[in-house]
Protein backbone atom coordinates (compact mmCIF):
# COMPACT_ATOMS: atom_id res chain seq x y z
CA UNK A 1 21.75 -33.79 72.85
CA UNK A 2 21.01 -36.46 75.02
CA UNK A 3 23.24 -34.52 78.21
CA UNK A 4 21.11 -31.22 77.85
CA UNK A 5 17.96 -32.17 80.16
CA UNK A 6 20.51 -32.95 82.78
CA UNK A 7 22.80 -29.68 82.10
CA UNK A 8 19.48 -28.14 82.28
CA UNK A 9 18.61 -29.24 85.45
CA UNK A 10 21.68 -28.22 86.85
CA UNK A 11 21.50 -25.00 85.40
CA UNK A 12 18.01 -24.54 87.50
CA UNK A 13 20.04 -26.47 90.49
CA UNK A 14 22.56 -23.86 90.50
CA UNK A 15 19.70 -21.00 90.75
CA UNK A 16 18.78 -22.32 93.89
CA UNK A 17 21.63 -21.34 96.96
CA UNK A 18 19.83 -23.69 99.76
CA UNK A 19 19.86 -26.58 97.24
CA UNK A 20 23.32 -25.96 96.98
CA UNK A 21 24.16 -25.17 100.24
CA UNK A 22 22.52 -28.58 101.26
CA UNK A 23 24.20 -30.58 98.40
CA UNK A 24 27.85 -28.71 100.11
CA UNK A 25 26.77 -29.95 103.91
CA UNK A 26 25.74 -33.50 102.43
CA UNK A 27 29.31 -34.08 100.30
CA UNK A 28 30.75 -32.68 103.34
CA UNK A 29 29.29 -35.46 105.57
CA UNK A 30 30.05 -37.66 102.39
CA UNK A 31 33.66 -37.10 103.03
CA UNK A 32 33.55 -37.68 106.71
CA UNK A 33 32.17 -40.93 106.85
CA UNK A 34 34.78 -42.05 103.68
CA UNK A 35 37.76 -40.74 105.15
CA UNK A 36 37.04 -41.16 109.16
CA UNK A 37 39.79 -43.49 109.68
CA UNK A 38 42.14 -40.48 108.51
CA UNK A 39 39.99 -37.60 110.03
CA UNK A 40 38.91 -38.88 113.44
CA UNK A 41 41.78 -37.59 115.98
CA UNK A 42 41.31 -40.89 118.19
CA UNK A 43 39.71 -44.57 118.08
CA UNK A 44 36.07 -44.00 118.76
CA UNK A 45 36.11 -47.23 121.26
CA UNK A 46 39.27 -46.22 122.74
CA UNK A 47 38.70 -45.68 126.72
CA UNK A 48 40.19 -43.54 129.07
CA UNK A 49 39.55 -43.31 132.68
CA UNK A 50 40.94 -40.60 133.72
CA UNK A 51 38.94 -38.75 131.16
CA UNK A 52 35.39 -39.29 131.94
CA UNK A 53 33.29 -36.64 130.77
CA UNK A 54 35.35 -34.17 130.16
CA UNK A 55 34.21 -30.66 128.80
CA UNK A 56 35.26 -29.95 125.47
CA UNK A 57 38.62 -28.93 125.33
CA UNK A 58 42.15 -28.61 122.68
CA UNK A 59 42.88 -32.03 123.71
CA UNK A 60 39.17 -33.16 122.61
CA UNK A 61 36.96 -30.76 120.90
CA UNK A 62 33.98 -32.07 121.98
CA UNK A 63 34.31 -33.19 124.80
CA UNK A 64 34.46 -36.69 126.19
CA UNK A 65 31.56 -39.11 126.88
CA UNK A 66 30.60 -41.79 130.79
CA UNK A 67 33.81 -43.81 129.87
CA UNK A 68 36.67 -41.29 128.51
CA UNK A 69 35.95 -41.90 124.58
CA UNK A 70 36.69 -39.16 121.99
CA UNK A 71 32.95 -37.59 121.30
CA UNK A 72 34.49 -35.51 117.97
CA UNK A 73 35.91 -39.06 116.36
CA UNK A 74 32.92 -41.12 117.76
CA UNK A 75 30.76 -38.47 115.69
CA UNK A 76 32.87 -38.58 112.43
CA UNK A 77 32.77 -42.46 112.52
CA UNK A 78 28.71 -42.31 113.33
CA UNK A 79 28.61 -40.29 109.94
CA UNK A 80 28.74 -44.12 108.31
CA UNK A 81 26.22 -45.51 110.37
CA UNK A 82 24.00 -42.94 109.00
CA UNK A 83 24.72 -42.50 105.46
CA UNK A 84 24.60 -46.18 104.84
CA UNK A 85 21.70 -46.80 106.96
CA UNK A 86 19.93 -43.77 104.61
CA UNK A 87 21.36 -44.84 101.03
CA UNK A 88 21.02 -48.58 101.91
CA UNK A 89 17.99 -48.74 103.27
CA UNK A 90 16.57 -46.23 100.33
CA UNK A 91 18.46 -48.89 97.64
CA UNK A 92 16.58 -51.61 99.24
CA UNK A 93 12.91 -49.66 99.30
CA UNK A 94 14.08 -48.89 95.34
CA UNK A 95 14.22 -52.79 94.22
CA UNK A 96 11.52 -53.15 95.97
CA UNK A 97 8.54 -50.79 95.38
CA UNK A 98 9.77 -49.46 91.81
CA UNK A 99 8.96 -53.34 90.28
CA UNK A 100 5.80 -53.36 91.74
CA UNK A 101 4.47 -50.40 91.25
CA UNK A 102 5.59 -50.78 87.88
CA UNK A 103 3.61 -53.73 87.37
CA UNK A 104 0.45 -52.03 89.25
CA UNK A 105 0.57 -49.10 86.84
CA UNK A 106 1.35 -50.94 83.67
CA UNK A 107 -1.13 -53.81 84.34
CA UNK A 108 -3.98 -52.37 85.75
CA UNK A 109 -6.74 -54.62 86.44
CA UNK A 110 -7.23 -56.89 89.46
CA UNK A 111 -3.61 -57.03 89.51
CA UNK A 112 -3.21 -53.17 90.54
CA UNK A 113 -6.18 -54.14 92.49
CA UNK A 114 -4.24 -56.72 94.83
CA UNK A 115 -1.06 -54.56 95.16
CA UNK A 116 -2.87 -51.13 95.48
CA UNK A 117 -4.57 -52.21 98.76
CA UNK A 118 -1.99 -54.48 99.92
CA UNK A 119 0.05 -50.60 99.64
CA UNK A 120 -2.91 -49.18 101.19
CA UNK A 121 -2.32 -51.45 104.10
CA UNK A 122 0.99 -51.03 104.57
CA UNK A 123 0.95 -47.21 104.47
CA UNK A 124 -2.05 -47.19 107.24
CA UNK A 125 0.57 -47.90 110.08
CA UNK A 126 3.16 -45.22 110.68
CA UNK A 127 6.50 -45.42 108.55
CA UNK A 128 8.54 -45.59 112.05
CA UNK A 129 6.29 -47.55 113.52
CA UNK A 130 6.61 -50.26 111.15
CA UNK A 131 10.16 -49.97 111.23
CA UNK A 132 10.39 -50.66 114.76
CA UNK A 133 8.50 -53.55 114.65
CA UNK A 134 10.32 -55.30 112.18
CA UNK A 135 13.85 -54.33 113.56
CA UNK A 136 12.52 -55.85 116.67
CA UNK A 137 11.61 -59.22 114.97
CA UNK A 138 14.51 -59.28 113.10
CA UNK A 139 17.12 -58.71 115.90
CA UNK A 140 19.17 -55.70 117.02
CA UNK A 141 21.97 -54.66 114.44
CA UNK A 142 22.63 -51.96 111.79
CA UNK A 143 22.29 -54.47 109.19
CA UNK A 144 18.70 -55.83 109.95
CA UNK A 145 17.76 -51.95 110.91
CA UNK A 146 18.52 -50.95 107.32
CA UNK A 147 16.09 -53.97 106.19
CA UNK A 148 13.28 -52.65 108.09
CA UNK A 149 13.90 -49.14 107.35
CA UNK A 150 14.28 -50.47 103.90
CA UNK A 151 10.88 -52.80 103.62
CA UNK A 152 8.72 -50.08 105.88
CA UNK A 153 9.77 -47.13 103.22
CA UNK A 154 9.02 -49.65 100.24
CA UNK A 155 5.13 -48.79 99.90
CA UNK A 156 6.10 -45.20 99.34
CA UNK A 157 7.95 -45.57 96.04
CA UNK A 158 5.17 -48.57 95.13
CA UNK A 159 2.24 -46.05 95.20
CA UNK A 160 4.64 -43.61 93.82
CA UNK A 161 5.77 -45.61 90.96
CA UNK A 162 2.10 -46.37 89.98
CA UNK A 163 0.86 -43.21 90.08
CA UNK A 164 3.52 -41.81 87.35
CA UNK A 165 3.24 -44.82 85.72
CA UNK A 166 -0.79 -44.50 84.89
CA UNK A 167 0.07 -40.77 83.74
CA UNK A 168 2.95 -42.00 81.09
CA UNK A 169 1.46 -44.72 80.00
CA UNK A 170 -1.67 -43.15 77.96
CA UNK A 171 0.88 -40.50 76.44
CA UNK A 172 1.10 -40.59 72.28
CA UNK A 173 4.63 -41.76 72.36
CA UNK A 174 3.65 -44.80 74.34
CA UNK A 175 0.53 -46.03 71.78
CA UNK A 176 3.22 -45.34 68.97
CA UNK A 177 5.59 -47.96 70.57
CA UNK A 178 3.01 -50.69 71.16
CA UNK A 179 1.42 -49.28 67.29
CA UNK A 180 5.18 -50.54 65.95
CA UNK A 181 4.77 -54.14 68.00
CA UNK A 182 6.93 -53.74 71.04
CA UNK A 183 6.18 -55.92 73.41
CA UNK A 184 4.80 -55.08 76.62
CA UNK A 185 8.00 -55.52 78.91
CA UNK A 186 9.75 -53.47 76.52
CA UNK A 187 7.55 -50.47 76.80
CA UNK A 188 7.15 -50.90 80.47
CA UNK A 189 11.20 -51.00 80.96
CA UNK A 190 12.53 -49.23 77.38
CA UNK A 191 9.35 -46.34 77.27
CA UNK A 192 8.01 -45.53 80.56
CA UNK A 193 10.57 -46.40 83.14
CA UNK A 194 13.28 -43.64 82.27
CA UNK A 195 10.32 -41.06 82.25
CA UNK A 196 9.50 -41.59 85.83
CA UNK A 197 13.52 -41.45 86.97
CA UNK A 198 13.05 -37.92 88.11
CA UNK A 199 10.24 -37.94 90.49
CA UNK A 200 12.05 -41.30 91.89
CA UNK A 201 15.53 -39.72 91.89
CA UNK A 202 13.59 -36.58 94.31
CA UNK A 203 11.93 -39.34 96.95
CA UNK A 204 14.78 -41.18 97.30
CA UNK A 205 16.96 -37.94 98.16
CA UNK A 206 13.98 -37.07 100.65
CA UNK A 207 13.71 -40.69 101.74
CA UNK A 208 17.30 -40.89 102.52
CA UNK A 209 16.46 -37.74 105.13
CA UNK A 210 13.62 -39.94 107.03
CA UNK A 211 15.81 -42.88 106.95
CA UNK A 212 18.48 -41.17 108.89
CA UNK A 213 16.11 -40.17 111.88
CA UNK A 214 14.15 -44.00 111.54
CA UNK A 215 17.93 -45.42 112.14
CA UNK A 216 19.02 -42.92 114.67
CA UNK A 217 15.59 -43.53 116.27
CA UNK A 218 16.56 -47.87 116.13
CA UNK A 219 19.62 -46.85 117.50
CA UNK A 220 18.36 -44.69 120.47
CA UNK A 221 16.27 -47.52 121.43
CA UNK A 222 18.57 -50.17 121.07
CA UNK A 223 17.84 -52.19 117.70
CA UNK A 224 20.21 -50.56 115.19
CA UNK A 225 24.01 -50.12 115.65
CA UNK A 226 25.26 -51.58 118.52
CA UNK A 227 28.03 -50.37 121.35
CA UNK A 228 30.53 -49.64 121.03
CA UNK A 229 30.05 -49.06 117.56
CA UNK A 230 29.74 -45.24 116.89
CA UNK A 231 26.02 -44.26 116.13
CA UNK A 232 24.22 -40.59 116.47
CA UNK A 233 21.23 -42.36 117.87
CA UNK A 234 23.34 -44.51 120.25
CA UNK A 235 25.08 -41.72 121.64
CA UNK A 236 21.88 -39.76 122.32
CA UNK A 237 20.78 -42.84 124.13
CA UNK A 238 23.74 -42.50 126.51
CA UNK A 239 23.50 -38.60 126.98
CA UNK A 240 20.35 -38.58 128.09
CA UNK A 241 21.71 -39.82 131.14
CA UNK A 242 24.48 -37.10 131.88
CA UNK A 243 22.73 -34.12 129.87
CA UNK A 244 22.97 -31.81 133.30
CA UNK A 245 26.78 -33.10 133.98
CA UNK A 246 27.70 -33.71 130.27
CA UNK A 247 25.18 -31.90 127.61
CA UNK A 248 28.29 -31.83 124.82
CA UNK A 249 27.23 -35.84 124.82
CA UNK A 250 24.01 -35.13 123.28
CA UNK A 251 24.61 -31.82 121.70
CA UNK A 252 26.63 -32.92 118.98
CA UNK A 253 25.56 -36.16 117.79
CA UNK A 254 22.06 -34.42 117.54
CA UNK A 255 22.97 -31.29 115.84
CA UNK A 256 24.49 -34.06 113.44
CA UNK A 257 21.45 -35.79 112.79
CA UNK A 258 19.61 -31.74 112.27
CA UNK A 259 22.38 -30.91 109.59
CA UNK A 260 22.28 -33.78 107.77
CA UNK A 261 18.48 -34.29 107.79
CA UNK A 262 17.68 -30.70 106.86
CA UNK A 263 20.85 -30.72 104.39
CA UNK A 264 19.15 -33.70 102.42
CA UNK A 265 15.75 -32.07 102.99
CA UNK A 266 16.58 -28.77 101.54
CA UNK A 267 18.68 -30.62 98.07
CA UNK A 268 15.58 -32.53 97.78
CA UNK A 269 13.16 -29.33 97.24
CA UNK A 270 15.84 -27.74 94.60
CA UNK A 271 16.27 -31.26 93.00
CA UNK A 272 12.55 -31.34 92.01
CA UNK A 273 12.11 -28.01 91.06
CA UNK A 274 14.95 -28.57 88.79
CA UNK A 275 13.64 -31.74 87.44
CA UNK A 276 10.34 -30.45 87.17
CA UNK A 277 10.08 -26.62 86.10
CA UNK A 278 6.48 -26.78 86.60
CA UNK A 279 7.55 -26.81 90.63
CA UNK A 280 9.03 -23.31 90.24
C-alpha cells in the first residue's frame, strides 16, 4: 500500500507525452555525461592545427573549434559540467533552505520573523545576479560556481518550505500526533516533512533547469569551468568570436543548453501535475 501514491503518480506521469518526452531527452543527456569517456570520438583538449575551424564534416560532426579541438566530444564531455553544476548546486540549495524553512514554518514566532525577512532580502536581488557575485568572491572554478549557484537558489526552497509547512502543520493528523506526546522534532521530521516531499521534489527538477543556464552563464563570463575543460557556456564564450567564420562553435553547445533546459522544464510541469492532481 505504501508504493500506490507513487504508482499513481506515474500512472498520471505516463498521461502526459511532453513530460515524458522531457524525462527521455534528460536520461539521454544522463547517459552522455556518464559514459563520455566511451562516447566522445576524440579528447576534448586534444589540438590540431591543421584543423582549425573546420566545418562539420564525417571526420568531425560538428565541426572543429579556433584551435582544431573536436566540437561533438567537447559537447558530450560539457554534458558533466552541466548536470553536476544543476544537481549539485540544487543538493546544496536542498540542505540548505529545507532546514530553515522548516524551522520558520514549524516555529513561527519571532523566529519565522528573523528568517522570513532575512529570505525576503535575499530574494530582492536577482537569482543570477547573486550568483555572479558570489562566484566572483569566491574565485573562478566549477566547484565554487556550484556553491554560489547553490547558496543564491537556497531562499527559494526556504520560503518554499515554510509556506507548505504552515499549511500541514494545522491539519487533524498533526494535533493527533502532538495529542499522543510526540515531541516537537518528531512531528516536524516524522509528520510534516514527508508531506511536503512533492512540491520540493517539483522545484528542485525546475531548479536544476535555472541552474544549468546560471552555470553556463559563470562559464560564459569566465567564473565557472575553466579552459580547457569542456563547458557549454565556455564554448559560447569562444564562438562569439568566430560566429561569421565558425557559427557550428556556438550552435551546438547552445542548442545543448535549449534541450536540456526545456527538457527539465517540461518533466517539471508533468511531475507536479502528477504529484498534485489538483494541477490538472
Amino acid at each position: 500500500m505504501s508504493n500506490k501514491p507513487a504508482y499513481t503518480a506515474w500512472l498520471r506521469l505516463r498521461r502526459r507525452p511532453s513530460a515524458l518526452l522531457g524525462l527521455t531527452v534528460v536520461l539521454s543527456f544522463v547517459i552522455l555525461a556518464v559514459f563520455a569517456q566511451f562516447i566522445a570520438p576524440q579528447d576534448p583538449i586534444a589540438t590540431s592545427w591543421g584543423a582549425i575551424r573546420k566545418a562539420p564534416s564525417a571526420a568531425h560532426w560538428f565541426g572543429t573549434d579556433e584551435i582544431g579541438r573536436d566540437v561533438f566530444s567537447r559537447v558530450i564531455w560539457g554534458t558533466q559540467a552541466s548536470l553536476m553544476a544543476g544537481v549539485i548546486s540544487v543538493s546544496i540549495s536542498l540542505l540548505i533552505g529545507v532546514p530553515i524553512g522548516l524551522l520558520a514554518g514549524f516555529m513561527g514566532g519571532w523566529v519565522d520573523g528573523v528568517i522570513s525577512r532575512i529570505t525576503d532580502a535575499f530574494l530582492a536581488c536577482p537569482f543570477l545576479i547573486l550568483a555572479i557575485a558570489l562566484a566572483a568572491f569566491l574565485g573562478p572554478s566549477l566547484t565554487n560556481a556550484m556553491v554560489a549557484i547553490g547558496i543564491s537558489a537556497a531562499p527559494v526552497f526556504v520560503r518554499l518550505t515554510r509556506g507548505q509547512v504552515l499549511q500541514i502543520k494545522v491539519e487533524d493528523f498533526i494535533e493527533a500526533a502532538r495529542a499522543v506526546g510526540n515531541p516537537p522534532w518528531r512531528i516536524a521530521l516524522r509528520h510534516i516533512l514527508p508531506n511536503i516531499l512533492p512540491p520540493l521534489m517539483v522545484q528542485a527538477t525546475l531548479a536544476i533547469a535555472a541552474a544549468v543556464i546560471a552555470e553556463a552563464s559563470l562559464s560564459f563570463l569566465g567564473l565557472g569551468q575553466q579552459p580547457p575543460a569542456p563547458s557549454w557556456g565556455s564554448m559560447l564564450n569562444t564562438a562569439k568570436n568566430f560566429i561569421e567564420q565558425a557559427p557550428w562553435m556556438a550552435i551546438w553547445p547552445g542548442l545543448s543548453i535549449f534541450l536540456l533546459v526545456l527538457s527539465f522544464n517540461l518533466f517539471g510541469d508533468g511531475l507536479r501535475d502528477a504529484l498534485d492532481p489538483r494541477q490538472r
